[in-house]
Protein backbone atom coordinates (compact mmCIF):
# COMPACT_ATOMS: atom_id res chain seq x y z
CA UNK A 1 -15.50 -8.55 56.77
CA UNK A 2 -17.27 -11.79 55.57
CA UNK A 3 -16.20 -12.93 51.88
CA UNK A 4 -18.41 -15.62 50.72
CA UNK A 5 -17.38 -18.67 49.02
CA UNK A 6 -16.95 -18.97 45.85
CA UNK A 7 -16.30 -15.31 45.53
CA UNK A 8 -13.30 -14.15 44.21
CA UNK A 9 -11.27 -11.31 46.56
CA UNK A 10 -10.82 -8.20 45.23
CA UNK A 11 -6.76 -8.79 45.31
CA UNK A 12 -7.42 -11.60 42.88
CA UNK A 13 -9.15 -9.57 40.04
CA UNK A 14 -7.08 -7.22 40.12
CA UNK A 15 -4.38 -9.78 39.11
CA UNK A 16 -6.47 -10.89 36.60
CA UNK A 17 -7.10 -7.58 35.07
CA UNK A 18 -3.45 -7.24 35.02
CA UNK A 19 -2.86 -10.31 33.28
CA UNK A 20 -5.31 -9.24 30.45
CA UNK A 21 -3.51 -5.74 30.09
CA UNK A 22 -0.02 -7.21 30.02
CA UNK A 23 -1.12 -10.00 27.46
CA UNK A 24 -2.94 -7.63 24.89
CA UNK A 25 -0.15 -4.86 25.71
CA UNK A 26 1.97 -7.38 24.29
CA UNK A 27 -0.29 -8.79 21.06
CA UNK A 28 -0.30 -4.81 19.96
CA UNK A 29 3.92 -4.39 19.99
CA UNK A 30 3.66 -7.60 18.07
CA UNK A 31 1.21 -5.81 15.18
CA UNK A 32 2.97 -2.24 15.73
CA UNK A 33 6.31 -4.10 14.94
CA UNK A 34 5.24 -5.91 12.26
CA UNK A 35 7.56 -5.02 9.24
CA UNK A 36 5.05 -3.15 6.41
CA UNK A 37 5.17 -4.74 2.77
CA UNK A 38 7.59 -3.97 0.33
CA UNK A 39 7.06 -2.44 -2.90
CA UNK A 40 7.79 -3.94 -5.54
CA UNK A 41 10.55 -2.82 -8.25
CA UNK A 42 9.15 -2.11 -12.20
CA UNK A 43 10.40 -2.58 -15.57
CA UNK A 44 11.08 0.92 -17.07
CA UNK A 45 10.44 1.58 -20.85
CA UNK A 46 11.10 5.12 -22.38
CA UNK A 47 9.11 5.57 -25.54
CA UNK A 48 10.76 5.39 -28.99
CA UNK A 49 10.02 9.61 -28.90
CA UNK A 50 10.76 10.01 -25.63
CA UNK A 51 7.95 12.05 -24.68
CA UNK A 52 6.66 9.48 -21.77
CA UNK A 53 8.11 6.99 -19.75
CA UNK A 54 6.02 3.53 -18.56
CA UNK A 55 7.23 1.91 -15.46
CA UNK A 56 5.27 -1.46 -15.48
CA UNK A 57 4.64 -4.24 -12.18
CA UNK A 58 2.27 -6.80 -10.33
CA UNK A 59 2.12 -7.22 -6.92
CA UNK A 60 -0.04 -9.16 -4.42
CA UNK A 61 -0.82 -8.85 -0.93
CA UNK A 62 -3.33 -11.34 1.15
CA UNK A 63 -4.61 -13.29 -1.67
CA UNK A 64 -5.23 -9.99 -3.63
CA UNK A 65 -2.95 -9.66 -6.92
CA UNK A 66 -2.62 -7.42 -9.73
CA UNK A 67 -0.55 -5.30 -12.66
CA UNK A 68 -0.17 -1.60 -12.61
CA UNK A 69 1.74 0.75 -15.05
CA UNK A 70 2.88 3.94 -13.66
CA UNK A 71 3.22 6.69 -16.54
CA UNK A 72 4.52 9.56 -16.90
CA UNK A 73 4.33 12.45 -19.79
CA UNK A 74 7.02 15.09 -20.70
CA UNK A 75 4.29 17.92 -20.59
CA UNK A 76 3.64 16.87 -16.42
CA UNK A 77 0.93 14.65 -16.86
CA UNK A 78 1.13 10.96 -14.68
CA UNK A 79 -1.71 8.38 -14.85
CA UNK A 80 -1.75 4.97 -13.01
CA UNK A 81 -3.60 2.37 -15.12
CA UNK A 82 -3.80 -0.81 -12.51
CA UNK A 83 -5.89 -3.69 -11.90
CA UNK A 84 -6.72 -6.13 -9.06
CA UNK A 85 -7.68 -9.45 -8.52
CA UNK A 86 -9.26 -10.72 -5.19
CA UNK A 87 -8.95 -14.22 -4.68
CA UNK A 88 -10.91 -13.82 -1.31
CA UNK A 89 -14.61 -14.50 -0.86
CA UNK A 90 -15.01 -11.56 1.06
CA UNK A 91 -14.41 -7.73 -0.95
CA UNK A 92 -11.57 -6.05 -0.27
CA UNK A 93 -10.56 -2.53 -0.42
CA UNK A 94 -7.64 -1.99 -2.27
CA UNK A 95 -5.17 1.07 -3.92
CA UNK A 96 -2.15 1.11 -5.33
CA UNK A 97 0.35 3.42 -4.13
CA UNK A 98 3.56 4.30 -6.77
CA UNK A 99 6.60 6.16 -5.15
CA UNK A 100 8.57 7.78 -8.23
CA UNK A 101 12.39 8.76 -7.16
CA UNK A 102 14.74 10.53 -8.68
CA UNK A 103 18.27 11.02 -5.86
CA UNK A 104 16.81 12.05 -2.72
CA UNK A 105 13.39 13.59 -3.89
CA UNK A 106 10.70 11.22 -3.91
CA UNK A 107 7.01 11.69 -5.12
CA UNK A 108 3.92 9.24 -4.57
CA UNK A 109 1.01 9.07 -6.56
CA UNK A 110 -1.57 6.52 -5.68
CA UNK A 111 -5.16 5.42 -7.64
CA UNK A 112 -8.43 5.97 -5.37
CA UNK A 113 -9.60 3.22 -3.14
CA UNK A 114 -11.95 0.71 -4.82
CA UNK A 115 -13.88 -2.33 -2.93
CA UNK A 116 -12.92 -5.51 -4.90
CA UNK A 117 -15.92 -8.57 -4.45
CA UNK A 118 -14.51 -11.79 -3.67
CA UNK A 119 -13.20 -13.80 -6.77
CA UNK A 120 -13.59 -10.57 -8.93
CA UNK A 121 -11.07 -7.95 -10.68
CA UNK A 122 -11.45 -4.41 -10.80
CA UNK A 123 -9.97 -1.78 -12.74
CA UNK A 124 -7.75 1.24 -10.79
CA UNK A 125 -6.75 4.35 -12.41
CA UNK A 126 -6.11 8.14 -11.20
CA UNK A 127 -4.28 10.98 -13.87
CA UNK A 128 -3.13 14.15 -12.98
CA UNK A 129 -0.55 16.90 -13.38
CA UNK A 130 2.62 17.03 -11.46
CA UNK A 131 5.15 20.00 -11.74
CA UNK A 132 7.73 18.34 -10.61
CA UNK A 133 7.43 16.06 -13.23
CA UNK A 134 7.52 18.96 -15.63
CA UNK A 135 10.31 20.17 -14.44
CA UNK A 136 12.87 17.31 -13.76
CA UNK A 137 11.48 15.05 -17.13
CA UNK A 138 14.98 14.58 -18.63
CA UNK A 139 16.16 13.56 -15.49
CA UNK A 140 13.64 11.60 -14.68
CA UNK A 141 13.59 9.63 -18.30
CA UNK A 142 16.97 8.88 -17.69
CA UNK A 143 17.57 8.23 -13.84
CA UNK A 144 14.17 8.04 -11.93
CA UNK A 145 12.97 4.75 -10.62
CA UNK A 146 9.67 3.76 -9.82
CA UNK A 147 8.45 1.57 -6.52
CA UNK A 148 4.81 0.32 -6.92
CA UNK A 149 2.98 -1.68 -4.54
CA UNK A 150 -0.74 -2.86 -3.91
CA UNK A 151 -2.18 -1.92 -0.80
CA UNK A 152 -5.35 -3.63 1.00
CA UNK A 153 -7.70 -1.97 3.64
């Protein structure tokens, strides 16, 4: 068998093709292990008749930031009212996400995903009814807690 010059053997590329898989193999455990953002603790406030309960935040997350209050009724109802602010040039799509526990039992609620233009703010909101809600209100008023967090992509 003749190999020209210049020519890599086959032995060789096959190395290199190695290489390439063992390098990107190890880039993707990087970004798999790559610890996911936090959310961020709110303020609660139980109204002065104590048929809803606000829990109130900001948050920011790659040079997008904004406020969101998390709300919820004693007849069931929630309703997110948020905002966000991209301080990119490029849009970005962002939700918020708000994880309301109360003990063990946890329930997220999240607005709709909204494309933000670069150096712009946007308004977020999403309402609904939640039976659980309805049924564990008192509890909720006086032990739930409320995670909220801004979420981009």
């Amino acid at each position: 068998m003749r190999i020209k010059i210049g020519t890599p053997a086959p032995t060789r590329r096959l190395r290199g093709l190695a290489l390439v898989i063992a390098t990107g193999a190890t880039v993707g455990s990087v970004l798999v292990a790559a610890a996911p953002a936090n959310a961020n603790a709110t303020t609660k406030r139980v109204a002065a008749d104590g048929n809803s309960v606000t829990f109130t935040t900001s948050d920011s997350s790659r040079d997008v930031s904004g406020s969101v209050e998390f709300t919820i009724d004693r007849d069931g109802n929630w309703k997110i009212d948020a905002d966000a602010r991209n301080g990119n040039l490029v849009g970005r799509k962002v939700h918020w996400i708000c994880d309301l526990t109360l003990g063990s039992s946890n329930l997220r609620k999240s607005t709709g995903t909204k494309k933000v233009p670069g150096k712009k703010t946007r308004s977020l909101d999403a309402a609904a009814y939640e039976p659980f809600i309805d049924a564990s209100y008192d509890q909720l008023a006086t032990a739930g807690q409320a995670d909220c967090d801004i979420v981009i992509g």
